[in-house]
Structure formats: structure tokens, C-alpha cells
C-alpha atoms as a PDB file:
ATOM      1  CA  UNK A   1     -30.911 -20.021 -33.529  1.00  0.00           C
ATOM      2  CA  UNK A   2     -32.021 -16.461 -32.194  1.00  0.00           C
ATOM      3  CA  UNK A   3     -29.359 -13.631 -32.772  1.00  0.00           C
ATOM      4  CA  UNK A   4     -28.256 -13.688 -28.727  1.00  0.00           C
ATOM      5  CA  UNK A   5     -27.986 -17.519 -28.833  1.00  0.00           C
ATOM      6  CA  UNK A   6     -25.661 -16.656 -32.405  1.00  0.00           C
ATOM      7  CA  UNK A   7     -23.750 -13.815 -30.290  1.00  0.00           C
ATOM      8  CA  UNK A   8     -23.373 -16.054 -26.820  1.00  0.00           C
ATOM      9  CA  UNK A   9     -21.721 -18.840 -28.797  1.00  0.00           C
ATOM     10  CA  UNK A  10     -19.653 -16.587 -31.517  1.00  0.00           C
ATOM     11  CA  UNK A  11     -18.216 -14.505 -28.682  1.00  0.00           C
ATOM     12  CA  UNK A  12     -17.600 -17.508 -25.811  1.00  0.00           C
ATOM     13  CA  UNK A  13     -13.923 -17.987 -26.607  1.00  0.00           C
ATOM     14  CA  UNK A  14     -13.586 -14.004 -26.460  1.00  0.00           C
ATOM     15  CA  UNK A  15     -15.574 -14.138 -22.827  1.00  0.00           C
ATOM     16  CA  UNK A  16     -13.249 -16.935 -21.883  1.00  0.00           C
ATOM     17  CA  UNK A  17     -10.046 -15.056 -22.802  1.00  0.00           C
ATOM     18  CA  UNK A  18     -11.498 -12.086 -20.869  1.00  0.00           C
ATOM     19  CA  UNK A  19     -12.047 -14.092 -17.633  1.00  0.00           C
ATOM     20  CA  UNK A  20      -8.872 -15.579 -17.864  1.00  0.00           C
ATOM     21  CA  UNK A  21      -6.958 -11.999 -18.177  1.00  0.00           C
ATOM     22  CA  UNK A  22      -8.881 -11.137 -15.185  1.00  0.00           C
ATOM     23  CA  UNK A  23      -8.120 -14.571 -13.365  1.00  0.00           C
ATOM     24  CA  UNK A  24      -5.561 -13.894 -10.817  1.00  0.00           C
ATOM     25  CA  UNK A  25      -7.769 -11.251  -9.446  1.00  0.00           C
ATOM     26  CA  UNK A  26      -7.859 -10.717  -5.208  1.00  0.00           C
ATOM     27  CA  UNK A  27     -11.177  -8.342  -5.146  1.00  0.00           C
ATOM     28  CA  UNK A  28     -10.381  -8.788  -1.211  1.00  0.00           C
ATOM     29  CA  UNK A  29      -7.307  -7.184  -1.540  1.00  0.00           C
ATOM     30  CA  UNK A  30      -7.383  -3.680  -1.811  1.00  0.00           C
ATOM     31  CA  UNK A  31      -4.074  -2.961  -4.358  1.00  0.00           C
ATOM     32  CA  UNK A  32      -5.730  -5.549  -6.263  1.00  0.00           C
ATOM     33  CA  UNK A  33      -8.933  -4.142  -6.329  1.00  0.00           C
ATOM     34  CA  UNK A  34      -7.831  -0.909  -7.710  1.00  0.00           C
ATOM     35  CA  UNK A  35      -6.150  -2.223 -10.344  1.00  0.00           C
ATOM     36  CA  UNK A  36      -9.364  -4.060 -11.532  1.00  0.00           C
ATOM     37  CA  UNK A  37     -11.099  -1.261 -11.431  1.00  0.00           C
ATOM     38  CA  UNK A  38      -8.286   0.506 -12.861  1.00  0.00           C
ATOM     39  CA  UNK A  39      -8.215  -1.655 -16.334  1.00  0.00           C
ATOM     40  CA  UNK A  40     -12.552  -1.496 -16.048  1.00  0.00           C
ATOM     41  CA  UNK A  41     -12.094   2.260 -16.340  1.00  0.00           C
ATOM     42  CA  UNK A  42      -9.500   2.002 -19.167  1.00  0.00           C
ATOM     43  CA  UNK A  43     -12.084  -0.167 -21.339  1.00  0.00           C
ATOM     44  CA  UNK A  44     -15.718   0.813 -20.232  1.00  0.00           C
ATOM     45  CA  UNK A  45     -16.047   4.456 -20.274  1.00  0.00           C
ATOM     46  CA  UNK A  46     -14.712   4.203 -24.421  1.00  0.00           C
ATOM     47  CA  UNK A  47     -17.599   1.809 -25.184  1.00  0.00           C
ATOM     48  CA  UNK A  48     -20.162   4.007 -23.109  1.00  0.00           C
ATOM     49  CA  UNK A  49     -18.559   6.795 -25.154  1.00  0.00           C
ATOM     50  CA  UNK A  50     -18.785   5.169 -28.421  1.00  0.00           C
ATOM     51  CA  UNK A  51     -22.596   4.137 -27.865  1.00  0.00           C
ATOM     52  CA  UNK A  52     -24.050   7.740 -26.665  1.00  0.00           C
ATOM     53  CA  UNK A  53     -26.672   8.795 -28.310  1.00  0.00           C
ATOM     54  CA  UNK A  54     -27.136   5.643 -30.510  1.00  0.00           C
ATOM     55  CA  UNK A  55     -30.996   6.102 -31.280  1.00  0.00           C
ATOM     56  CA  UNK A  56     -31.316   2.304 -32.172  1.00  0.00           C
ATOM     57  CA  UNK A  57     -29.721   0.687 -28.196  1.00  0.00           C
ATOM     58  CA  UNK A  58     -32.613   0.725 -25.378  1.00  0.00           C
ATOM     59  CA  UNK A  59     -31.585   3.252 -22.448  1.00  0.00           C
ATOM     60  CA  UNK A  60     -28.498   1.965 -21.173  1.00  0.00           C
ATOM     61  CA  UNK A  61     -27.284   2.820 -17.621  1.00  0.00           C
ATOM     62  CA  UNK A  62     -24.000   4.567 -17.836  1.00  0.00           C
ATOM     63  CA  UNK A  63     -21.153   2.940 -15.175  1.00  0.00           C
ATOM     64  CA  UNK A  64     -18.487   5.205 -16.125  1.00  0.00           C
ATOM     65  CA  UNK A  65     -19.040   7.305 -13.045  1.00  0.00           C
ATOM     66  CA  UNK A  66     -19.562   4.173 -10.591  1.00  0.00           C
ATOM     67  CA  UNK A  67     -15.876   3.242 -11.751  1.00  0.00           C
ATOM     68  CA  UNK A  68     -14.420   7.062 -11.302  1.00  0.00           C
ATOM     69  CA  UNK A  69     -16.321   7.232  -7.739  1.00  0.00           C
ATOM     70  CA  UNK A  70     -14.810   3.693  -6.864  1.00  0.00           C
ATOM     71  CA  UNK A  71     -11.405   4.330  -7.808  1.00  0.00           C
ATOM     72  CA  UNK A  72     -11.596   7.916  -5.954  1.00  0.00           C
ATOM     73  CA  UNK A  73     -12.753   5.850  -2.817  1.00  0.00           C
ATOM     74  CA  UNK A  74      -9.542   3.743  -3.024  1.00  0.00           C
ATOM     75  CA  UNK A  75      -7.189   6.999  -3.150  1.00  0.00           C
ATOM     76  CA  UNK A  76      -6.396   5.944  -7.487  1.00  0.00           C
ATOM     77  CA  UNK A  77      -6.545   8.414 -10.239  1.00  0.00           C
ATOM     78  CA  UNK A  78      -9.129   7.829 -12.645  1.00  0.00           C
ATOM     79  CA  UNK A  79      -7.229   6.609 -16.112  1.00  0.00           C
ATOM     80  CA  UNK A  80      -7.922   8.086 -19.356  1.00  0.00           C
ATOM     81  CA  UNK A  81     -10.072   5.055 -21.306  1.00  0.00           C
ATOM     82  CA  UNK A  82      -8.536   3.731 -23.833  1.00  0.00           C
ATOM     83  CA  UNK A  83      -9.506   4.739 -27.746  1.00  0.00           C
ATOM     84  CA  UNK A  84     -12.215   2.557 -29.145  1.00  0.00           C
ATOM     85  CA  UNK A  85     -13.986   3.750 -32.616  1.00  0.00           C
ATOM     86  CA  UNK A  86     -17.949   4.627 -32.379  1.00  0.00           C
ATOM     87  CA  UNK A  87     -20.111   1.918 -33.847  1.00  0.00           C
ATOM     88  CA  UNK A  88     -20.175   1.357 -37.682  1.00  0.00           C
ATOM     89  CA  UNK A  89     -23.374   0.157 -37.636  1.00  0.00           C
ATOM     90  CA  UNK A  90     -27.131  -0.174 -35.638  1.00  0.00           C
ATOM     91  CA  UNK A  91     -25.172  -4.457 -35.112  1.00  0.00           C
ATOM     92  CA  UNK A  92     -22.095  -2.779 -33.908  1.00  0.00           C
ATOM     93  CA  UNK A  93     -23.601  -0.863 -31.550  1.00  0.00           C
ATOM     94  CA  UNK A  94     -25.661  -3.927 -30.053  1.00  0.00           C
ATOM     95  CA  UNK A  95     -22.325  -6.174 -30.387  1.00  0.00           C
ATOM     96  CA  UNK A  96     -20.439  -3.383 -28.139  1.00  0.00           C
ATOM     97  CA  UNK A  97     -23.740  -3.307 -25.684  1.00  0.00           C
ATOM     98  CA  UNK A  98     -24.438  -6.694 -25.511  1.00  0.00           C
ATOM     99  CA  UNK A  99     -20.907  -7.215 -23.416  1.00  0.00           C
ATOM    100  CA  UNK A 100     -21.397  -4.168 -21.340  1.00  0.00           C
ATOM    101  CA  UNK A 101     -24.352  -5.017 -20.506  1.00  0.00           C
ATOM    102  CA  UNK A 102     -23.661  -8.818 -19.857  1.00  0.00           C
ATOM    103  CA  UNK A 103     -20.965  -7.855 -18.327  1.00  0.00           C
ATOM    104  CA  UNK A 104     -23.509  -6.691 -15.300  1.00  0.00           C
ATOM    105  CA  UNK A 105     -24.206 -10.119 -14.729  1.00  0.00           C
ATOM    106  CA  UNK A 106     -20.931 -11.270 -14.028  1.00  0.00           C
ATOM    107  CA  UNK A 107     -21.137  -7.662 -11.647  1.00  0.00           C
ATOM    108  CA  UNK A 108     -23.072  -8.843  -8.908  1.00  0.00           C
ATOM    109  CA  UNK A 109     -21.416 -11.954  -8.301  1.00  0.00           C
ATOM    110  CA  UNK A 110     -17.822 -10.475  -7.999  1.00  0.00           C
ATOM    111  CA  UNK A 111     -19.269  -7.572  -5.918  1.00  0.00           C
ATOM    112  CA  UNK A 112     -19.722 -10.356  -3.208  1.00  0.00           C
ATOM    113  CA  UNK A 113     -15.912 -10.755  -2.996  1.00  0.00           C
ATOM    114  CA  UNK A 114     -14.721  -7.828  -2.701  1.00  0.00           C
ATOM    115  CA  UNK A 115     -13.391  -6.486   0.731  1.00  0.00           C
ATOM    116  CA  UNK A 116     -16.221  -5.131   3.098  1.00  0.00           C
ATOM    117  CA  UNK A 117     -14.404  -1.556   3.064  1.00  0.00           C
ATOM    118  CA  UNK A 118     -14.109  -1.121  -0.275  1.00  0.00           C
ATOM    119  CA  UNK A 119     -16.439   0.810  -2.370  1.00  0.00           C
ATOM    120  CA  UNK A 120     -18.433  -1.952  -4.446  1.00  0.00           C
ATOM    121  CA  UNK A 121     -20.993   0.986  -6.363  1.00  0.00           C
ATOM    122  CA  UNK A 122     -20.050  -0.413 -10.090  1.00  0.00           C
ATOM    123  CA  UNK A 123     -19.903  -4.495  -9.314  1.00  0.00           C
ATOM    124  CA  UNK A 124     -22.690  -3.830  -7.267  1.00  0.00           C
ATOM    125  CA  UNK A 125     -24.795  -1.474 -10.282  1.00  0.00           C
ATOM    126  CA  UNK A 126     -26.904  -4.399 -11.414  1.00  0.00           C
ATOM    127  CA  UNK A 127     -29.755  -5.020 -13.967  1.00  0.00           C
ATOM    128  CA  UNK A 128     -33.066  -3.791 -12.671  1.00  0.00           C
ATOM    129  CA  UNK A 129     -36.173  -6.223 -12.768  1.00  0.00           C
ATOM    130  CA  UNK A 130     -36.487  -7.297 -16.416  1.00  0.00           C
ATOM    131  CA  UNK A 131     -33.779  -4.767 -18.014  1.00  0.00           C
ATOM    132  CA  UNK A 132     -31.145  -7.581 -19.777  1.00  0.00           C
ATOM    133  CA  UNK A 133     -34.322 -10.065 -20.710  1.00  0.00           C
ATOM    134  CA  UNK A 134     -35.418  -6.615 -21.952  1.00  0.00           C
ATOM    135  CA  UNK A 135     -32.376  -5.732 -23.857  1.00  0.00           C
ATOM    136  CA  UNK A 136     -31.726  -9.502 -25.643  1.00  0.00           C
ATOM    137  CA  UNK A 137     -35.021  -9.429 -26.720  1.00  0.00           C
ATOM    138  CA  UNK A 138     -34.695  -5.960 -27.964  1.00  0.00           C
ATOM    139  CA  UNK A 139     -31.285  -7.496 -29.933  1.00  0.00           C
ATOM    140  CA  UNK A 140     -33.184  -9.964 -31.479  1.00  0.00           C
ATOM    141  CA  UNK A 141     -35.723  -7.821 -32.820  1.00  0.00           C
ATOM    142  CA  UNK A 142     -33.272  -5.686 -34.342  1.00  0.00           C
ATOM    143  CA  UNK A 143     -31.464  -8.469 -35.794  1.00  0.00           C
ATOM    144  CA  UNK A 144     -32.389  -7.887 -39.804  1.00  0.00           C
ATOM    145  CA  UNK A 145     -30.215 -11.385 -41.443  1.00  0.00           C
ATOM    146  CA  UNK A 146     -26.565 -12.439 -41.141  1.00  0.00           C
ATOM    147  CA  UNK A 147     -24.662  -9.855 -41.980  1.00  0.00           C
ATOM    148  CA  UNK A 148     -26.198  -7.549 -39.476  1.00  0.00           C
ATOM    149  CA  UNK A 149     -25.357 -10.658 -36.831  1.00  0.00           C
ATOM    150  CA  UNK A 150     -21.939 -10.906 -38.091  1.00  0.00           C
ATOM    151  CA  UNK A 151     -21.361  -7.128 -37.555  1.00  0.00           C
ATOM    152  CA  UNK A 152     -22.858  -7.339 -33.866  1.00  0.00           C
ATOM    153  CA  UNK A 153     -20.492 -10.548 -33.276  1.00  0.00           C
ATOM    154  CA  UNK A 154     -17.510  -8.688 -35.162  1.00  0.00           C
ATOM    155  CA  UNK A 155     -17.892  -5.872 -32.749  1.00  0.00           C
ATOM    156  CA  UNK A 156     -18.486  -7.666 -29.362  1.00  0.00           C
ATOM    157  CA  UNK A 157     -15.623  -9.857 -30.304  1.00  0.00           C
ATOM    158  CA  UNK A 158     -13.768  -5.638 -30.251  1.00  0.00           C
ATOM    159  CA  UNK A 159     -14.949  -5.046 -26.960  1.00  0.00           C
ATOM    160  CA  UNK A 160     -14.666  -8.216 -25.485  1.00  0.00           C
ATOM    161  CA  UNK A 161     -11.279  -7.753 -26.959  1.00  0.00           C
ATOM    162  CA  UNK A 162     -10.504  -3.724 -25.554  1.00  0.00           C
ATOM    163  CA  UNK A 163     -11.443  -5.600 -21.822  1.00  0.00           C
ATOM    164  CA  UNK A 164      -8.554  -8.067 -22.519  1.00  0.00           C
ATOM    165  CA  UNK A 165      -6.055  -5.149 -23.504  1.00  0.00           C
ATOM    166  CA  UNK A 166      -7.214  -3.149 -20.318  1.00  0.00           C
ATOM    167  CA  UNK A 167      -6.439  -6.131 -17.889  1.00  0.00           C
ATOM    168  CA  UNK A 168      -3.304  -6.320 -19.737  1.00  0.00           C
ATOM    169  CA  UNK A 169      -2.189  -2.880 -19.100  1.00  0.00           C
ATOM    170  CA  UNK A 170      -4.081  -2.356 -15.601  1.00  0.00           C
ATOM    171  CA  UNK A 171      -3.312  -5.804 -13.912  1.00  0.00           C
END
């Protein structure tokens, strides 16, 4: 089994507990909306924090600023984000990048519900042709035994986690 195949399966009850704290989400409704964004701000802009400058991650887009620009669109203050240590390790730093990044999959799809007049520029700031194959594969070649994998799962099973404690506070 491939280090992402390792990460997907380690981490699936963590994704799961994730979507379910986001759940009862109306992206139609615009209250709703903001505070969605609200607990995405609270969560993503620490792990985009944590990861600058991390020599051994591919370029990664930063969304922090979609998120501020969205929430200033909707009339909201843009929240402090939430502490969240820098990476221990080169597996850390993939483990907190692999759910960012993943979590631009998910991105798209929700950026189809939301309301037509609300701003959509972070659901809708997608992978570009190639960019998460890209990325996995780059994870996998990084990958040097099992305790690196264990420190990548141990730290996207943190950030998975930090999502779940924003949705808590924001929602």
C-alpha cells in the first residue's frame, strides 16, 4: 500500500468526523454561509501558517486570503485562526498538506451550493490541471518507511482534527 492509500484510510474516520461537524450546513443561506467560512478561517490560515516556507511541500496555493475576501463580501470580520504548532517533521508537514489540499476537492463541489450572491472565491479556488495527482505523488516519493507515514498520519489526523474544533466554535 502506497503512503496516500496508508494516509486516505488512517485519516477516514477523522474526514468523517469533519464532515459530520460541518453537516447541518445551509451554503444557500447567507448567516450560514458566513459562519462556514467563519470556522474555515479559524482553522486554515494556522496550517498555511505552519507550512510556509517548508522547503520539502511542492508550491502550495495559499487560500487564506480567498477566506478573508469572502467573509469581507458577506459584511463578517475576519477571525483570528486558531493556534496550531509548525510541523515537527518533512511527514508532518505533508500530513497537515495533504488535508488542505484534499480539502480542495471537496471545494468545488460545495461551491455549487452556495447562494448565487454570495462570494464563492475559496470553494470555488480549485486544483489546477494535474496539481493534487501532482502533490500525492510527490507524498509518496517523500515517504522514507513507517515512521515517517505514521508522523504524516499523526499530523493530518491534527488538522483534520483543528477543522473539527473550528466548526465547533464557528457553527
Amino acid at each position: 500500500m502506497s503512503a496516500v492509500q496508508k494516509v486516505r484510510a488512517a485519516t477516514a474516520a477523522d474526514h468523517d468526523a469533519v464532515d459530520a461537524a460541518f453537516g447541518e450546513v445551509d451554503l444557500g443561506d447567507r448567516a450560514s454561509y458566513g459562519r462556514f467560512l467563519t470556522a474555515h478561517a479559524l482553522a486554515l490560515p494556522a496550517v498555511e501558517q505552519a507550512l510556509a516556507g517548508v522547503a520539502a511541500l511542492p508550491a502550495l496555493r495559499p487560500r487564506a486570503p480567498l477566506i478573508a475576501g469572502d467573509l469581507r463580501g458577506l459584511g463578517l470580520d475576519v477571525p483570528s485562526p486558531l493556534a496550531f504548532p509548525a510541523p515537527a517533521s518533512d511527514a508532518a508537514a505533508f500530513g497537515m498538506a495533504y488535508v488542505i489540499e484534499g480539502s480542495r476537492l471537496g471545494g468545488g463541489m460545495l461551491a455549487k451550493r452556495v447562494g448565487r450572491d454570495l462570494p464563492t472565491a475559496y470553494l470555488s479556488a480549485t486544483h489546477l490541471a494535474g496539481e493534487w495527482r501532482g502533490f500525492l505523488s510527490a507524498l509518496d516519493q517523500a515517504a522514507e518507511g513507517e515512521d515517517w507515514i505514521a508522523g504524516m498520519i499523526a499530523a493530518a489526523r491534527a488538522t483534520f482534527d483543528l477543522y473539527r474544533q473550528a466548526a465547533v466554535i464557528a457553527l
